[in-house]
PDB file of N, CA and C in Angstrom:
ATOM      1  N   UNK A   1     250.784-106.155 188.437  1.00  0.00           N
ATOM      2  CA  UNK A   1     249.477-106.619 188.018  1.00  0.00           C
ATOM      3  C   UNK A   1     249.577-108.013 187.407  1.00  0.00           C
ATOM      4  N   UNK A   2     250.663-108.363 186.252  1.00  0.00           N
ATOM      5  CA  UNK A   2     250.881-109.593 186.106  1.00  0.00           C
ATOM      6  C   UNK A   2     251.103-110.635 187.182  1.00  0.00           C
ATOM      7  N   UNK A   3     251.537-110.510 188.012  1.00  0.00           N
ATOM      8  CA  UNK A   3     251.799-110.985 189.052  1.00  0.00           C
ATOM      9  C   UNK A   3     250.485-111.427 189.787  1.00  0.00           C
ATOM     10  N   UNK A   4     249.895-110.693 190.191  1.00  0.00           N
ATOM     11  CA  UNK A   4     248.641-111.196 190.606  1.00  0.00           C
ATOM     12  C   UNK A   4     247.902-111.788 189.670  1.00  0.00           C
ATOM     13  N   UNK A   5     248.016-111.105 188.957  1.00  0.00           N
ATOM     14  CA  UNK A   5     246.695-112.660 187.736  1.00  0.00           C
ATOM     15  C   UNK A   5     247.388-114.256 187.960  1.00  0.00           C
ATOM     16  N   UNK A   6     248.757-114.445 187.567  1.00  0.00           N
ATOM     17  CA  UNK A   6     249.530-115.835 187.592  1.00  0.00           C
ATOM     18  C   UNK A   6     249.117-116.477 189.092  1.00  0.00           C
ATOM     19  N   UNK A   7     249.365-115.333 190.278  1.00  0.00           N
ATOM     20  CA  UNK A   7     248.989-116.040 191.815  1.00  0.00           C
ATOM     21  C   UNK A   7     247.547-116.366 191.493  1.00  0.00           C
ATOM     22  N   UNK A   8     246.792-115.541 191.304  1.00  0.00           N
ATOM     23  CA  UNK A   8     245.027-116.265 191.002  1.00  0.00           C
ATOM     24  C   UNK A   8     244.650-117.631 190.654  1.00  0.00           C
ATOM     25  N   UNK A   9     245.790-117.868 189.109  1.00  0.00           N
ATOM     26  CA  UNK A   9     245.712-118.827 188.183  1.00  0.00           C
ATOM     27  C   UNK A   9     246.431-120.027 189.167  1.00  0.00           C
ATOM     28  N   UNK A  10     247.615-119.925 189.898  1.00  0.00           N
ATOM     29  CA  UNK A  10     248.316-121.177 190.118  1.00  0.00           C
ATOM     30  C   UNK A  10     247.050-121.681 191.485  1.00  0.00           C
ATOM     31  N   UNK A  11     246.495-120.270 192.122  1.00  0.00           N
ATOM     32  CA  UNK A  11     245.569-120.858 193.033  1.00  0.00           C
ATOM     33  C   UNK A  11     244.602-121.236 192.630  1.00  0.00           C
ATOM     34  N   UNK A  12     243.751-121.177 191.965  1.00  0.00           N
ATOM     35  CA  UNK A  12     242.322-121.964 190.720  1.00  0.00           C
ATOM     36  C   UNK A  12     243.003-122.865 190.693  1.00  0.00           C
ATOM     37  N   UNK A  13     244.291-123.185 189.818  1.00  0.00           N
ATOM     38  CA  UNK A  13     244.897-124.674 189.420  1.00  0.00           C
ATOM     39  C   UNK A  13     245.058-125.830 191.180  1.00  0.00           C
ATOM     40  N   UNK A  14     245.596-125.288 192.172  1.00  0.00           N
ATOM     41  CA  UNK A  14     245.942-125.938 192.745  1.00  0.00           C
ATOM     42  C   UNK A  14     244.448-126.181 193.539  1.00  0.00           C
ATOM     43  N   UNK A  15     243.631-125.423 193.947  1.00  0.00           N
ATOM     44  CA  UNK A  15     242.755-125.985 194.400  1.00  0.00           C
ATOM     45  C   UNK A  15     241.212-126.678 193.515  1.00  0.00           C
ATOM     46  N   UNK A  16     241.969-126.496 192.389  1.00  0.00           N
ATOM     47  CA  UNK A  16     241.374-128.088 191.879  1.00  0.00           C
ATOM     48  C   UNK A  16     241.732-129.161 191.463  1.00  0.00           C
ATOM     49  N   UNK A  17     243.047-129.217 191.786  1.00  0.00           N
ATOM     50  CA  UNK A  17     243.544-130.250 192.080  1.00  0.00           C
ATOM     51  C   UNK A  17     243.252-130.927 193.662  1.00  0.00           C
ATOM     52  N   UNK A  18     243.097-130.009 194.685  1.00  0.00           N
ATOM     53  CA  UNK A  18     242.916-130.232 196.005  1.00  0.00           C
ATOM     54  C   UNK A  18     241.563-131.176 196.088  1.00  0.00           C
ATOM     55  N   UNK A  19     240.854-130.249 195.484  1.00  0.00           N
ATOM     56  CA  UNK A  19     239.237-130.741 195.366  1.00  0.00           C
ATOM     57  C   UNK A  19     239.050-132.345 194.901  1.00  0.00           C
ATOM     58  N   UNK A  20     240.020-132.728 193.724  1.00  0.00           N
ATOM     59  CA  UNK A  20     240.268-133.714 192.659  1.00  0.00           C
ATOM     60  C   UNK A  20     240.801-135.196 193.865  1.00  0.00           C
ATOM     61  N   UNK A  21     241.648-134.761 194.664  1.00  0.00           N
ATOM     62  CA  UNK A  21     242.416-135.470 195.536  1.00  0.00           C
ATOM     63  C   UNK A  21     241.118-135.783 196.586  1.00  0.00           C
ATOM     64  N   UNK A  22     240.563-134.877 196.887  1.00  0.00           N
ATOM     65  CA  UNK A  22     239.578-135.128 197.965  1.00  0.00           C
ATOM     66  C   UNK A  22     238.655-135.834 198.024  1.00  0.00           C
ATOM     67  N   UNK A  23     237.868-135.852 196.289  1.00  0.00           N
ATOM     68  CA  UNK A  23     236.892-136.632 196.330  1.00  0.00           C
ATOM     69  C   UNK A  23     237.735-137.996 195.974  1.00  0.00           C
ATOM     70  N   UNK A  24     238.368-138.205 195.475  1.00  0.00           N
ATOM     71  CA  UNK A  24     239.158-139.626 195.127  1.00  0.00           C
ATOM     72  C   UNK A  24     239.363-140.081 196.721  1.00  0.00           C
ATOM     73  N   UNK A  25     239.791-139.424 197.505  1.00  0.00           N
ATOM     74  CA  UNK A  25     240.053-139.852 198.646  1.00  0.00           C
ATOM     75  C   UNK A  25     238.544-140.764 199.304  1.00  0.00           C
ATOM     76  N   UNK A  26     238.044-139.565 199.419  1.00  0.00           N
ATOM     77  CA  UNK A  26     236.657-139.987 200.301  1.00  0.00           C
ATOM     78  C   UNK A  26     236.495-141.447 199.382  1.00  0.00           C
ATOM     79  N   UNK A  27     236.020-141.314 198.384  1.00  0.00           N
ATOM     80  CA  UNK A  27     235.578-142.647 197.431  1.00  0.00           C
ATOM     81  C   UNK A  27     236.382-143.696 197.354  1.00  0.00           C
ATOM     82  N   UNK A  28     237.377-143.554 198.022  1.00  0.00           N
ATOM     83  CA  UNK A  28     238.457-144.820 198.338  1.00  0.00           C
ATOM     84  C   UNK A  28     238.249-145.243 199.728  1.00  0.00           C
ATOM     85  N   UNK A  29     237.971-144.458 200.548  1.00  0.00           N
ATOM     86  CA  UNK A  29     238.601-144.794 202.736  1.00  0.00           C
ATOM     87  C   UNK A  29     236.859-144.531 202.754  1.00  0.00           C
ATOM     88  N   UNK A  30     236.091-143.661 202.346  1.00  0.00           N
ATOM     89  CA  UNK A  30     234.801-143.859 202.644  1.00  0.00           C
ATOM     90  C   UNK A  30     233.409-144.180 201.770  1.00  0.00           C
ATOM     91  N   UNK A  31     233.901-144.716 200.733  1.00  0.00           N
ATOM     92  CA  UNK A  31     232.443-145.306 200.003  1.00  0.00           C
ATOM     93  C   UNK A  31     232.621-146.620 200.554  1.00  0.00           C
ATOM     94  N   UNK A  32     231.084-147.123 199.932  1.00  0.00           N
ATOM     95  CA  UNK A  32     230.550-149.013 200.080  1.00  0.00           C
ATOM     96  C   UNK A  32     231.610-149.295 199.423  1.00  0.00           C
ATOM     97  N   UNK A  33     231.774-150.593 200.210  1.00  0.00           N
ATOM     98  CA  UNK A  33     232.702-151.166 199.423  1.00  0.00           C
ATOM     99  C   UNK A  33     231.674-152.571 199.076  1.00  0.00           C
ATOM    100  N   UNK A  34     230.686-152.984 199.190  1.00  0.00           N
ATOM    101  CA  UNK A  34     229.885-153.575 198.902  1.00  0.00           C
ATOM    102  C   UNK A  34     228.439-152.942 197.873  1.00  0.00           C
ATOM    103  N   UNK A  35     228.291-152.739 197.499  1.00  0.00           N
ATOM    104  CA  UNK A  35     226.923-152.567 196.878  1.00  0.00           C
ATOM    105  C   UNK A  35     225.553-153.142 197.146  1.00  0.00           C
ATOM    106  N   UNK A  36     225.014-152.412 197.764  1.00  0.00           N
ATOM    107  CA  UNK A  36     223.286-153.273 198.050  1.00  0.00           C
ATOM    108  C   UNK A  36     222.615-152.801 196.649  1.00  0.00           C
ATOM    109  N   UNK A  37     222.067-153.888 196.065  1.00  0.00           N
ATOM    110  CA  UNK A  37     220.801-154.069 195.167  1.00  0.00           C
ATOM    111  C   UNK A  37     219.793-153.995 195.555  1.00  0.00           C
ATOM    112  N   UNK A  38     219.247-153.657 194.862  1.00  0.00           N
ATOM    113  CA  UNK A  38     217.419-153.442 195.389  1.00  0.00           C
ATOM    114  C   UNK A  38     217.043-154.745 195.576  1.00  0.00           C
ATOM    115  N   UNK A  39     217.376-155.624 194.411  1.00  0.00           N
ATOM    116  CA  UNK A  39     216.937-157.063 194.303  1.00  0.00           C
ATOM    117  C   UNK A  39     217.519-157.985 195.263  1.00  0.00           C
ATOM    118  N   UNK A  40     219.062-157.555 195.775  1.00  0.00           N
ATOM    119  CA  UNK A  40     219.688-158.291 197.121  1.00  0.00           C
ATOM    120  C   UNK A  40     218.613-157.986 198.268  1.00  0.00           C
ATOM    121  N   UNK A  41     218.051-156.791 198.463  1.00  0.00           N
ATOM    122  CA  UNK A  41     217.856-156.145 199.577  1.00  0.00           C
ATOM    123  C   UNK A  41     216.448-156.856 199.654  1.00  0.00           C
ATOM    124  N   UNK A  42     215.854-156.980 198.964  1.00  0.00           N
ATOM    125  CA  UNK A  42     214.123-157.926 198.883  1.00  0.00           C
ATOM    126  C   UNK A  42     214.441-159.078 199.191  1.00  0.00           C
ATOM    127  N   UNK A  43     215.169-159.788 198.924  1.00  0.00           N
ATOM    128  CA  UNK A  43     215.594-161.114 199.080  1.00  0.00           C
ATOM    129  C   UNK A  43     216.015-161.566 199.999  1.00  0.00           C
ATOM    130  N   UNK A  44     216.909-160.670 200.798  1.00  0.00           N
ATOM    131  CA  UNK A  44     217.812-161.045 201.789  1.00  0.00           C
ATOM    132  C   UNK A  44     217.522-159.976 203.009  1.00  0.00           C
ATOM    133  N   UNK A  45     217.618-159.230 203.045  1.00  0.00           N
ATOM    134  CA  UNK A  45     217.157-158.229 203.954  1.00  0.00           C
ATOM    135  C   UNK A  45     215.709-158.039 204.715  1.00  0.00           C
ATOM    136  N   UNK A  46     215.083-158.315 204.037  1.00  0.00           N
ATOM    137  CA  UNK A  46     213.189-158.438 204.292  1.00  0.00           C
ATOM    138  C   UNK A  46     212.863-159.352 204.773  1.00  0.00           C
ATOM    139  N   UNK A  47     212.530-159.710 205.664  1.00  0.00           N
ATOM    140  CA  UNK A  47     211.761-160.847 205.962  1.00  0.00           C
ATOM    141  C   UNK A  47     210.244-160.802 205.414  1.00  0.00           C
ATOM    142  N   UNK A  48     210.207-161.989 204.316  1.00  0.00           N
ATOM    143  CA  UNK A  48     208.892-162.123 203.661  1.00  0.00           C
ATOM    144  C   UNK A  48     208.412-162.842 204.032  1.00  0.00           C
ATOM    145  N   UNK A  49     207.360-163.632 204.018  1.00  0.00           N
ATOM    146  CA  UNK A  49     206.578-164.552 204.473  1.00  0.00           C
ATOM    147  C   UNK A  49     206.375-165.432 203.100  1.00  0.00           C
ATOM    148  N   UNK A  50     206.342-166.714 202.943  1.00  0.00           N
ATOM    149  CA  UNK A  50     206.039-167.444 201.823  1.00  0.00           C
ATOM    150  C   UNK A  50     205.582-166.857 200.370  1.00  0.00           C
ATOM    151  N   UNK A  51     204.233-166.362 201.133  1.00  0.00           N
ATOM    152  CA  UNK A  51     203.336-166.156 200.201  1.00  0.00           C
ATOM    153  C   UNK A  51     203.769-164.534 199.550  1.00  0.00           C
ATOM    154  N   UNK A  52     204.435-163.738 200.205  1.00  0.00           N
ATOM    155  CA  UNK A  52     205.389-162.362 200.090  1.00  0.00           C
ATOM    156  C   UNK A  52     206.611-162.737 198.272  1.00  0.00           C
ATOM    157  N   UNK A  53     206.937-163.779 199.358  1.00  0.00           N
ATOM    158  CA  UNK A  53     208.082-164.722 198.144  1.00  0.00           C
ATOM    159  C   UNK A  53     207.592-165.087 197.172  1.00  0.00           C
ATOM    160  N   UNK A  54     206.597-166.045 197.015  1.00  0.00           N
ATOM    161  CA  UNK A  54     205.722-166.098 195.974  1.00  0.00           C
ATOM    162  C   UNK A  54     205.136-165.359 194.606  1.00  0.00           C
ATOM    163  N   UNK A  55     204.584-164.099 195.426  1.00  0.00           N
ATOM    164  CA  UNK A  55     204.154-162.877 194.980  1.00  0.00           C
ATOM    165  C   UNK A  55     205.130-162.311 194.114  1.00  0.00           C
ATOM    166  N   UNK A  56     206.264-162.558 194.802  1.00  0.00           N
ATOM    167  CA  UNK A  56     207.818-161.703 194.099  1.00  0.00           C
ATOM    168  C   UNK A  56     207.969-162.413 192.890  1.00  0.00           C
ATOM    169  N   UNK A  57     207.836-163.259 192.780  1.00  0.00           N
ATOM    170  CA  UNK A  57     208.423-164.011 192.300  1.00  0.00           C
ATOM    171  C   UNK A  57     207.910-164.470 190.945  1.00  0.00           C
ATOM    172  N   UNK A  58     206.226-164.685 191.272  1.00  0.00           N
ATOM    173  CA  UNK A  58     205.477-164.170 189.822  1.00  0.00           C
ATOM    174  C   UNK A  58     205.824-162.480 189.223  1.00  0.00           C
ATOM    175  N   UNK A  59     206.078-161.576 190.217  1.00  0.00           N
ATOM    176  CA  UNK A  59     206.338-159.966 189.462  1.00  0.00           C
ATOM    177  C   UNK A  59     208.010-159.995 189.060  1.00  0.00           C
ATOM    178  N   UNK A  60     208.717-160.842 189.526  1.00  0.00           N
ATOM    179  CA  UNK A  60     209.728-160.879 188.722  1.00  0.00           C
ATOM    180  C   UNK A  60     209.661-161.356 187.328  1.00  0.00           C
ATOM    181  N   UNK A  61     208.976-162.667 187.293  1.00  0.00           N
ATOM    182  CA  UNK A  61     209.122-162.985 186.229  1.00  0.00           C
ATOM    183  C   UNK A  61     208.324-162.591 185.242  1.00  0.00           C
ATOM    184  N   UNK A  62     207.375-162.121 185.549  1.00  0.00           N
ATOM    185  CA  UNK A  62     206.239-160.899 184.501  1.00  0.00           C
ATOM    186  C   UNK A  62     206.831-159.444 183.323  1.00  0.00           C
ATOM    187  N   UNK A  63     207.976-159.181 184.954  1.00  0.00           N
ATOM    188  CA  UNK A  63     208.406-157.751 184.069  1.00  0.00           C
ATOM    189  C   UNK A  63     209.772-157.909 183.954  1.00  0.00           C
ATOM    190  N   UNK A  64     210.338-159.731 183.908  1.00  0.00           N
ATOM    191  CA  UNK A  64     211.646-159.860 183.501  1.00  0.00           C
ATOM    192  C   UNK A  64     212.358-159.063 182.166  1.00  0.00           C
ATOM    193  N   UNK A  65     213.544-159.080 182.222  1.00  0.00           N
ATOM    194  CA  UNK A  65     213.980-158.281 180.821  1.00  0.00           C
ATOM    195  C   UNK A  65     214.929-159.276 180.222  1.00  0.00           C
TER     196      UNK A  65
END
């Protein structure tokens, strides 16, 4: 009976360690490695029209922080 509780325990331990390895993994070989901003993405991504730009540009500076 001891025996089986310790196999339980080393398996809980090792597969969270497994789990631990996995997400580190993914978040290394598969996250952004760039970051899009909301504020990059209006700017650069959108095609605005002048007056679009404009607009932004007074609501930026209105609810600047």
């Amino acid at each position: 009976m001891k025996n089986t509780k310790f196999q339980i325990a080393i398996a809980v331990v090792l597969a969270a360690f497994a789990g631990c390895l996995g997400a580190l993994g993914a978040e290394r070989w598969l996250g952004s490695k760039e970051p899009v901003g909301l504020h990059d993405f209006v700017h650069e991504r959108l095609n605005l029209t002048a007056d679009q730009e404009e607009e932004l540009d007074l609501l930026e500076e209105r609810y600047a922080i």
